[in-house]
C-alpha atoms as a PDB file:
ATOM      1  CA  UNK A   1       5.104 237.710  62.081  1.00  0.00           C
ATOM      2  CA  UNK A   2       3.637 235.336  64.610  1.00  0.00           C
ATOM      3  CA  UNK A   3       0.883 234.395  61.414  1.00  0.00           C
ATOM      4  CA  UNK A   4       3.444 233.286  59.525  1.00  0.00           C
ATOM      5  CA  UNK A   5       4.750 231.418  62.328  1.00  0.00           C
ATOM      6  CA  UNK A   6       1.828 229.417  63.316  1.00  0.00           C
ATOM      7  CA  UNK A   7       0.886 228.546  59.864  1.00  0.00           C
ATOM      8  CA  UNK A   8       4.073 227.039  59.427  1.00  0.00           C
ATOM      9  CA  UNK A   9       3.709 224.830  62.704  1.00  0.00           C
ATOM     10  CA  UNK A  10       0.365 223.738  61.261  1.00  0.00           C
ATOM     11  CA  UNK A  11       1.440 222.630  57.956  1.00  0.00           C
ATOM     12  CA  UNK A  12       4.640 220.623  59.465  1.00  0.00           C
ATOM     13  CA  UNK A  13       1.882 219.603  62.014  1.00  0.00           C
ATOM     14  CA  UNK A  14       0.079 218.266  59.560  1.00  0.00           C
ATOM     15  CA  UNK A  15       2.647 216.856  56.968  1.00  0.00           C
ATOM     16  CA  UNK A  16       4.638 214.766  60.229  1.00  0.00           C
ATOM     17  CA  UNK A  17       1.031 214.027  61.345  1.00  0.00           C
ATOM     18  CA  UNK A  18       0.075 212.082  58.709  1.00  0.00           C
ATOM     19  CA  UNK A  19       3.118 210.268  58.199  1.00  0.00           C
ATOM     20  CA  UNK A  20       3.207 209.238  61.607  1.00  0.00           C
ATOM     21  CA  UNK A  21      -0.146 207.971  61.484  1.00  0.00           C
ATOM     22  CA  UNK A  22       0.213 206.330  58.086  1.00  0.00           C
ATOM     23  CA  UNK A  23       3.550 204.119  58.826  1.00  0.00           C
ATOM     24  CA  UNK A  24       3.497 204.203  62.850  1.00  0.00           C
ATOM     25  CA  UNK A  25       0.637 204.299  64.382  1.00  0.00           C
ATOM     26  CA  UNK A  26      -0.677 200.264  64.883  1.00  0.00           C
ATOM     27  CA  UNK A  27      -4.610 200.496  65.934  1.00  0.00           C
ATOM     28  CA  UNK A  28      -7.516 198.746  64.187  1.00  0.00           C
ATOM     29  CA  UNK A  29      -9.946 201.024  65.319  1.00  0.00           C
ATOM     30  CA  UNK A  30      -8.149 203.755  62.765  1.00  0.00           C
ATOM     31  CA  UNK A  31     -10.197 204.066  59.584  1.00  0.00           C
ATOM     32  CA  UNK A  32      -9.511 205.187  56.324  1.00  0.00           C
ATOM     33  CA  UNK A  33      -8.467 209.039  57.139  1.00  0.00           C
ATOM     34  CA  UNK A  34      -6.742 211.904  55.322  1.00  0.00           C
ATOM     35  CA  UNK A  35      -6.360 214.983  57.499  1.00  0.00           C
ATOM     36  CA  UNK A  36      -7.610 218.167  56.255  1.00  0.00           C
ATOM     37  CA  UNK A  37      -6.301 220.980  57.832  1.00  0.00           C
ATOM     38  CA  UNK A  38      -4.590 221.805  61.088  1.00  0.00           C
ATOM     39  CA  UNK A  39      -5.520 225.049  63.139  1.00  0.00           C
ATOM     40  CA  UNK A  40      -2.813 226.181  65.648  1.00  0.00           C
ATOM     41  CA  UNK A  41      -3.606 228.791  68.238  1.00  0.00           C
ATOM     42  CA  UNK A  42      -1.261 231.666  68.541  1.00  0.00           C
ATOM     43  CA  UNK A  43       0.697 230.574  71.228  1.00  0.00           C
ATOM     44  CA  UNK A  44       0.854 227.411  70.066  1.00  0.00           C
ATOM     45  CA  UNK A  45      -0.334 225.755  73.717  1.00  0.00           C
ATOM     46  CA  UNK A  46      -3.244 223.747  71.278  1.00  0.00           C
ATOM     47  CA  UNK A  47      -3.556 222.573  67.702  1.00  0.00           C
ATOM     48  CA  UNK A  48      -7.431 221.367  65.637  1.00  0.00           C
ATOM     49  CA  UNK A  49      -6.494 218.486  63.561  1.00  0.00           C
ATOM     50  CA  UNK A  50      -9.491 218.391  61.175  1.00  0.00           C
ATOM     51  CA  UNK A  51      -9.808 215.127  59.602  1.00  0.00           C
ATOM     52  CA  UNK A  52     -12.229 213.369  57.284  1.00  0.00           C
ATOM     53  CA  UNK A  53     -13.111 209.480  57.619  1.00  0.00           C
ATOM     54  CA  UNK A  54     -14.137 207.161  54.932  1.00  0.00           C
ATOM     55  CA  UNK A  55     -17.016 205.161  56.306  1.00  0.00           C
ATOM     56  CA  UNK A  56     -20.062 204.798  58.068  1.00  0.00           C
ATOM     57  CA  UNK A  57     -20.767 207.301  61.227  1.00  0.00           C
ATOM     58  CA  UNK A  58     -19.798 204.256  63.515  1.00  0.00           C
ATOM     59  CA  UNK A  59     -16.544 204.026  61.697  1.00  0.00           C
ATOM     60  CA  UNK A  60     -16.076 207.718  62.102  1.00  0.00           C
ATOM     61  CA  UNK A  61     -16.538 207.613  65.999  1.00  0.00           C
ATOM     62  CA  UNK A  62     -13.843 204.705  66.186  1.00  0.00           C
ATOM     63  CA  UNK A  63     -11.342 206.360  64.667  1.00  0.00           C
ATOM     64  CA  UNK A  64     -12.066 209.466  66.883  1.00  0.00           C
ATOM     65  CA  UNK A  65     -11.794 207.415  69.577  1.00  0.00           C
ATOM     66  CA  UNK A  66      -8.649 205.240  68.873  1.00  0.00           C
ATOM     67  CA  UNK A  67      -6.814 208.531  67.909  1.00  0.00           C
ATOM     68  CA  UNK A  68      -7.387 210.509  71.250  1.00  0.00           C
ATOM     69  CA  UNK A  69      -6.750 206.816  72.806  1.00  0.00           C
ATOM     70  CA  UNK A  70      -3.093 207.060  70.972  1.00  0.00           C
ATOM     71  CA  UNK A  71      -2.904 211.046  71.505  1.00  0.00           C
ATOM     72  CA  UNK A  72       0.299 210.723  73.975  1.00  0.00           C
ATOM     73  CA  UNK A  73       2.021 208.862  71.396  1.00  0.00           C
ATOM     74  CA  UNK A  74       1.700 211.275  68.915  1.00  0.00           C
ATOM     75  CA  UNK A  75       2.731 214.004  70.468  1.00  0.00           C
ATOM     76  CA  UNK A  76       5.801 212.128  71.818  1.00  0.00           C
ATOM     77  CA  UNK A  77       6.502 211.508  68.156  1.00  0.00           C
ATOM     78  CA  UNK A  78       5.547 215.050  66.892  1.00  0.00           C
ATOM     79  CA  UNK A  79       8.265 216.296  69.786  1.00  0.00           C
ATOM     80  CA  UNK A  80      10.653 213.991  68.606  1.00  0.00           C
ATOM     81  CA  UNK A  81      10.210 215.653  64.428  1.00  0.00           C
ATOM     82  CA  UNK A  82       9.646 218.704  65.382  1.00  0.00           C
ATOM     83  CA  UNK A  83      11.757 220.831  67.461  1.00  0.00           C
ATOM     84  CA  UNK A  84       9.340 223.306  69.768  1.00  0.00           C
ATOM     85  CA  UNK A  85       9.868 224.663  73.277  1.00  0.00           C
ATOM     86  CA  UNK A  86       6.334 222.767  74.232  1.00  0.00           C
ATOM     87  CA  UNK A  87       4.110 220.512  72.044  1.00  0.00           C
ATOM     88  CA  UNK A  88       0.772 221.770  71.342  1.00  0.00           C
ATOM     89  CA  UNK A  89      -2.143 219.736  72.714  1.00  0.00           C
ATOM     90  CA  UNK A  90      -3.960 217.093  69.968  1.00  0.00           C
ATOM     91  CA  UNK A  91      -7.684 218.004  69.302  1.00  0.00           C
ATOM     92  CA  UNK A  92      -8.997 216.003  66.974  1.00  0.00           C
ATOM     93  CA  UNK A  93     -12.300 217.330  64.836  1.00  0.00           C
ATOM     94  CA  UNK A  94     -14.438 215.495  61.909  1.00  0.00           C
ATOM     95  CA  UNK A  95     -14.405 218.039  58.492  1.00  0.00           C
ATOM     96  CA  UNK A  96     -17.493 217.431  57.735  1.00  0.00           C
ATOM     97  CA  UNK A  97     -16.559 219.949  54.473  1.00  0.00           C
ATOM     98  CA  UNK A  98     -16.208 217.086  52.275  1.00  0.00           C
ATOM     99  CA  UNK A  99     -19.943 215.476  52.604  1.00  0.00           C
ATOM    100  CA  UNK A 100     -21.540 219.147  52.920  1.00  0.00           C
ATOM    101  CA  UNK A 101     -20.063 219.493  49.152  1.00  0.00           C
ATOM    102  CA  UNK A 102     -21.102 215.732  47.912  1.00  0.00           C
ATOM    103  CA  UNK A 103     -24.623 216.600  49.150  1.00  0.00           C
ATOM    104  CA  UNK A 104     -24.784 219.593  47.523  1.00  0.00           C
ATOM    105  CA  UNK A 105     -23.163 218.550  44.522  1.00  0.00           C
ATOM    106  CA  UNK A 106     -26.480 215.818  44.615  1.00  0.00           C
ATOM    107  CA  UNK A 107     -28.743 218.673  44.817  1.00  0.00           C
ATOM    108  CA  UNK A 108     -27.421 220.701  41.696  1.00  0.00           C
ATOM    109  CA  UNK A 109     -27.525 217.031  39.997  1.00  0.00           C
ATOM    110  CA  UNK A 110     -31.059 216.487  40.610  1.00  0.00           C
ATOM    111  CA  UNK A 111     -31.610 220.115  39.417  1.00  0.00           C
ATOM    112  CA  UNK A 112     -30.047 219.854  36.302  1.00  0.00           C
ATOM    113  CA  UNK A 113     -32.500 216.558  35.643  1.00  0.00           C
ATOM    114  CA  UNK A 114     -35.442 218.083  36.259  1.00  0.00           C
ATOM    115  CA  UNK A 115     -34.756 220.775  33.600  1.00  0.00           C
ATOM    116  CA  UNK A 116     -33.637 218.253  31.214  1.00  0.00           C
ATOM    117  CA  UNK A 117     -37.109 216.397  31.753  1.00  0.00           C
ATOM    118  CA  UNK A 118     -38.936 219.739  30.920  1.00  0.00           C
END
C-alpha cells in the first residue's frame, strides 16, 4: 500500500515540478533541464529529483546550484499544488543515465566500423 503511495507522490512530484520550473521559476543560472525521475522515501520526509542538463559540466554545476539556491520556493509552490501533511525535502541529483548510454552507444558504433573495414 504505502508503494503505491509514494510512487504516486513522486510522479505528481515530478509532473508539478517541472511545470513550476518551466513557467515560474525566473533564474539565469537554470540550464536547459528535463527531470528524470523522482525518488521519494517512504515516509515521505525527503524526495531525489534526478535531472539531466544540456551543456557543458560548468553549465551543469550552475543549474545545481541556482536550483538548491531557489529550493524554498519550490517547495512553497509544491505545498501550494499538492496537498500533503509535510513537504518532502528537495535533493537535487545529475542522471548521468543519459551520457552513460550516448557513450556506449559510441562504442558499439565504432565496433560496428571496424568490422565493416575487415
Amino acid at each position: 500500500m504505502a508503494k503505491n503511495r509514494t510512487g504516486r507522490v513522486a510522479e505528481e512530484i515530478k509532473k508539478e515540478l517541472s511545470r513550476i520550473i518551466q513557467q515560474e521559476l525566473k533564474d539565469p543560472g537554470i540550464g536547459f533541464l528535463t527531470i528524470t525521475g523522482v525518488e521519494v522515501t517512504n515516509d515521505l520526509s525527503q524526495a531525489k529529483v534526478f535531472l539531466s542538463v544540456l551543456g557543458s559540466e560548468e553549465q551543469k554545476e550552475s543549474t545545481l546550484r541556482a536550483l538548491a539556491r531557489g529550493t524554498g520556493f519550490l517547495r512553497s509552490e509544491l505545498g501550494k499544488r499538492i496537498r500533503l501533511r509535510v513537504m518532502p525535502e528537495l535533493l537535487f541529483k545529475l542522471d548521468t543515465s543519459i551520457d552513460y548510454s550516448m557513450h556506449i552507444e559510441e562504442l558499439l558504433h565504432k565496433i560496428n566500423e571496424g568490422k565493416k573495414e575487415q
